[in-house]
N, C-alpha and C. Protein backbone atom coordinates (compact mmCIF):
# COMPACT_ATOMS: atom_id res chain seq x y z
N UNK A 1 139.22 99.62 223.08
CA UNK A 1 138.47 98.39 223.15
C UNK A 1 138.59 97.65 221.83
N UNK A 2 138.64 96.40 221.81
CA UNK A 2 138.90 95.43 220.51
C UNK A 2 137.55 95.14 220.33
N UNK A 3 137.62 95.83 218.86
CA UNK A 3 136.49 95.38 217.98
C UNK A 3 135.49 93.77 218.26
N UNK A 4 134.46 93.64 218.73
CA UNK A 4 134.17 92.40 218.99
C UNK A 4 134.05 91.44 217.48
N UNK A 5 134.16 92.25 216.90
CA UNK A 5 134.14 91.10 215.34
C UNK A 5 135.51 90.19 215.12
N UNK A 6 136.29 90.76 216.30
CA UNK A 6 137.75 90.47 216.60
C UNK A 6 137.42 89.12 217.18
N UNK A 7 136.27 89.05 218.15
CA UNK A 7 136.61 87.98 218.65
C UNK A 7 135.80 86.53 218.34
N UNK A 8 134.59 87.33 217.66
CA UNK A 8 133.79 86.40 216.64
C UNK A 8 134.60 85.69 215.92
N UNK A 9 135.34 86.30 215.04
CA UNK A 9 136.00 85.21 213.95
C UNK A 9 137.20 84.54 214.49
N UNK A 10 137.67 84.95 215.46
CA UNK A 10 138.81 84.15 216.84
C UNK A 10 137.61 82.50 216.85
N UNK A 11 136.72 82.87 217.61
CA UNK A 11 136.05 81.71 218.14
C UNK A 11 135.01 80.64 216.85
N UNK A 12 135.05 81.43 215.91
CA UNK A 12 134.53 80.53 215.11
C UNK A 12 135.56 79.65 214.12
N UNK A 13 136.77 80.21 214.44
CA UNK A 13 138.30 79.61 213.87
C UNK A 13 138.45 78.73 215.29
N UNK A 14 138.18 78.86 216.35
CA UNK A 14 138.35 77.70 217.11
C UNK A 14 137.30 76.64 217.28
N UNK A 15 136.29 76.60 217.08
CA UNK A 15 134.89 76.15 217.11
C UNK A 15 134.61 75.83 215.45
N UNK A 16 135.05 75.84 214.66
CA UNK A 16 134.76 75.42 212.70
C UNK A 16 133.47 75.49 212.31
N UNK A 17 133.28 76.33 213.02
CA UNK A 17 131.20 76.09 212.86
C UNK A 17 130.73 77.55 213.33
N UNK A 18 129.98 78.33 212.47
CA UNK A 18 129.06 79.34 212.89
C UNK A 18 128.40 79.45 214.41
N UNK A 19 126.98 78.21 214.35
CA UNK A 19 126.49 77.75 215.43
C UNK A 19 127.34 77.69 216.53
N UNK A 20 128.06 77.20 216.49
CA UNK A 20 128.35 76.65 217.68
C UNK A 20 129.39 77.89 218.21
N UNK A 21 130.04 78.88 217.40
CA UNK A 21 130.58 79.86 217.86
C UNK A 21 129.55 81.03 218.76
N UNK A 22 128.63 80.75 217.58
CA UNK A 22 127.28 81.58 218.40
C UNK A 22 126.74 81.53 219.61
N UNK A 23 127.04 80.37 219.85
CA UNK A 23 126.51 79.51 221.09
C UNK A 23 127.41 80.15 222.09
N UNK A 24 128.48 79.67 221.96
CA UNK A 24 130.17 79.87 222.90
C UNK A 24 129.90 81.37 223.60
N UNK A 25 129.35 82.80 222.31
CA UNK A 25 129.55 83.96 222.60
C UNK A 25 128.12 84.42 222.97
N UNK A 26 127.32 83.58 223.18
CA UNK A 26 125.40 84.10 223.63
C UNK A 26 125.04 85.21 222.49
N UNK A 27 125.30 84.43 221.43
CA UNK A 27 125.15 85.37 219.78
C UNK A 27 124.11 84.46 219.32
N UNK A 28 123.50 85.24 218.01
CA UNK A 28 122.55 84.64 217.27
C UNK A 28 123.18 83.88 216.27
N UNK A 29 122.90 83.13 215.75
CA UNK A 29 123.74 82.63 214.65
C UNK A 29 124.17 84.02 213.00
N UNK A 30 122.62 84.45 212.74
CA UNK A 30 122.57 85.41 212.19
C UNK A 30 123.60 86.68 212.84
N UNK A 31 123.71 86.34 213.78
CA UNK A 31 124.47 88.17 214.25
C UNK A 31 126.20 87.57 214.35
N UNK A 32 126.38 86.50 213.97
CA UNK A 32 127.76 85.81 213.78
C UNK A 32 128.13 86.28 212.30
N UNK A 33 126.86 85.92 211.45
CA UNK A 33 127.42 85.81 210.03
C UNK A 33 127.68 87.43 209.74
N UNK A 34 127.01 88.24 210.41
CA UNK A 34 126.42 89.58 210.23
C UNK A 34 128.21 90.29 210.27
N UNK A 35 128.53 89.81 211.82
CA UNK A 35 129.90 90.22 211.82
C UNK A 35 131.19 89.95 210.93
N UNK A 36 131.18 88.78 210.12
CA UNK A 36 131.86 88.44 209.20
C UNK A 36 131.44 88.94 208.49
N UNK A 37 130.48 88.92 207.84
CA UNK A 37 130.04 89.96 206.36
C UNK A 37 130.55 91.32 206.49
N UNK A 38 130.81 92.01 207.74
CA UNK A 38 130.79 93.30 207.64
C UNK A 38 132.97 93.07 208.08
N UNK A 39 133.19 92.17 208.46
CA UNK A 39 134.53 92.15 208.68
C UNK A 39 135.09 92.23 206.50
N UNK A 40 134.37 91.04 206.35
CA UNK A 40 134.56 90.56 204.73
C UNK A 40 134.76 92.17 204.37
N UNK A 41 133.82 92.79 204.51
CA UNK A 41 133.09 94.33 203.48
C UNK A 41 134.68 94.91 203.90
N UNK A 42 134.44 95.68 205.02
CA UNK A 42 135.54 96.99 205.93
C UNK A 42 136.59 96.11 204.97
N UNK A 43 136.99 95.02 205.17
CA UNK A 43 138.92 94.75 204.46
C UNK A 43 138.69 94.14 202.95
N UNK A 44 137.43 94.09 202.51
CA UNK A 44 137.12 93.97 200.67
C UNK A 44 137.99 92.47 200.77
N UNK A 45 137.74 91.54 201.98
CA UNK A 45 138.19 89.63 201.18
C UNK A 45 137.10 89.02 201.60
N UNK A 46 137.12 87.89 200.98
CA UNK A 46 136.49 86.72 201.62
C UNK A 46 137.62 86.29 202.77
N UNK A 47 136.77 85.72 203.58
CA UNK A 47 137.66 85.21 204.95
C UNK A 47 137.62 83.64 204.93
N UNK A 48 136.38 83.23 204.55
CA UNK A 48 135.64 81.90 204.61
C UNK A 48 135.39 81.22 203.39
N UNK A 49 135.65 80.02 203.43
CA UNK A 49 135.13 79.60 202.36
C UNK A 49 134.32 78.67 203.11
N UNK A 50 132.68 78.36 202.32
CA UNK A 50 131.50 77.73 203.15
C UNK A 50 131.22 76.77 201.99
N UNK A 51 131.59 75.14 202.49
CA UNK A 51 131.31 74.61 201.08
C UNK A 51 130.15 73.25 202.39
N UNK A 52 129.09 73.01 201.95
CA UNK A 52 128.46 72.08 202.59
C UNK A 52 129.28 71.38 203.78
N UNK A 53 128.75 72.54 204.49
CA UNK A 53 129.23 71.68 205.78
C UNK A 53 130.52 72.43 206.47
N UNK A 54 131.31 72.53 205.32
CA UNK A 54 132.70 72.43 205.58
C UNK A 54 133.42 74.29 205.63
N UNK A 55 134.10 74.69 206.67
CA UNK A 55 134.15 75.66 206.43
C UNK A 55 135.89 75.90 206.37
N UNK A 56 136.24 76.78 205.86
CA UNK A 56 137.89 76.91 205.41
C UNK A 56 138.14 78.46 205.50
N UNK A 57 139.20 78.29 206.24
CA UNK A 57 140.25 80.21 205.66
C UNK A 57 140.48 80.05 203.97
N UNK A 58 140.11 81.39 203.96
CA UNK A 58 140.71 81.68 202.70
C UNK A 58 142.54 81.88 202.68
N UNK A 59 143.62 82.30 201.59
CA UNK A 59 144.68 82.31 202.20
C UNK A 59 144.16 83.84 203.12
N UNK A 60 143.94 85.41 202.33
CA UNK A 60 143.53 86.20 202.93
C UNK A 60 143.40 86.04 204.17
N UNK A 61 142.31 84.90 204.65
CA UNK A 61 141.52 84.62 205.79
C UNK A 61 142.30 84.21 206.67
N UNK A 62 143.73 83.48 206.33
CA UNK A 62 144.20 83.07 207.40
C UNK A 62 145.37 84.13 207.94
N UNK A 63 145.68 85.35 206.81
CA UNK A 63 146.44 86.36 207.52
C UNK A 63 145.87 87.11 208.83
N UNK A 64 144.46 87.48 208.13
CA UNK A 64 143.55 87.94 209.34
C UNK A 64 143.38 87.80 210.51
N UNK A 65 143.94 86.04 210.34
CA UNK A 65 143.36 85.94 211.33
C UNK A 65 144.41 86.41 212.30
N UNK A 66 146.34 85.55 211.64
CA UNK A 66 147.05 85.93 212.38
C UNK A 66 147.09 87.20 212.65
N UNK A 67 146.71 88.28 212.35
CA UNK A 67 146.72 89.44 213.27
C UNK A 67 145.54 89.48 213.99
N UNK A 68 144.72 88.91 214.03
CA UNK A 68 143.53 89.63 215.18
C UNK A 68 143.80 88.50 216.27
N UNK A 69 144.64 87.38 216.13
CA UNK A 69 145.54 87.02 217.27
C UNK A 69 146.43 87.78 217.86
N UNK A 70 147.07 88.62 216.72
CA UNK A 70 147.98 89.24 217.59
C UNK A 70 147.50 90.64 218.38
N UNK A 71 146.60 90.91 217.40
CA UNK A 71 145.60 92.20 218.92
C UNK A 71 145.31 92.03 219.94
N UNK A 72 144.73 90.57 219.91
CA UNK A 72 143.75 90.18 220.85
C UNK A 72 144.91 89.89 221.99
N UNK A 73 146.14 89.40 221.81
CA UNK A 73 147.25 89.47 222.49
C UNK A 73 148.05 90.81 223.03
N UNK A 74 148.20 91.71 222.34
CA UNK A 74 148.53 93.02 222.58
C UNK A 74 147.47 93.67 223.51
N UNK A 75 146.16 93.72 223.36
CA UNK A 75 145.03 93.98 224.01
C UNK A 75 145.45 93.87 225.39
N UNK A 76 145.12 92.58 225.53
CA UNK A 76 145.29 91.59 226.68
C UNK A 76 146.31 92.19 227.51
N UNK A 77 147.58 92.63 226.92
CA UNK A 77 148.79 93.14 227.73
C UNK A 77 148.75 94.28 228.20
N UNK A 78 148.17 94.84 227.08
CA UNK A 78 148.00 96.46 227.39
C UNK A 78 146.91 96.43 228.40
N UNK A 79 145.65 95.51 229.02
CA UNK A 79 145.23 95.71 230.09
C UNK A 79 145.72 95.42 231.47
């Protein structure tokens, strides 16, 4: 089974916004950030950069991401 923090930071890279990813997945906003903090911790980067308003991949952040695209793709096949 793919890690659901897999798919948190999928949808908040499609959605640019915490909230509204939260929304998308019937998450709390708090239990969004919760999963990134603990994604951040387990691989020791920042993923995000959070500047008023505005939210950004780090470079880190944007390798990440390309692989938990590519799980979430492998996943998918392998079911």
């Amino acid at each position: 089974m793919l890690d659901p923090k897999i798919d948190t930071l999928l949808m908040i890279c499609e959605m640019k916004n915490f909230t509204k990813a939260a929304k998308k997945l019937s998450l709390t906003q708090p239990a969004v950030s919760h999963h990134i903090n603990q994604l951040e911790k387990e691989l020791d980067v920042k993923i995000f950069n959070r500047k008023r308003g505005q939210l950004s991949l780090t470079s880190e952040g944007e390798t990440i991401v390309m692989y938990a695209k590519r799980m979430k793709s492998i996943y998918a096949k392998m079911k």
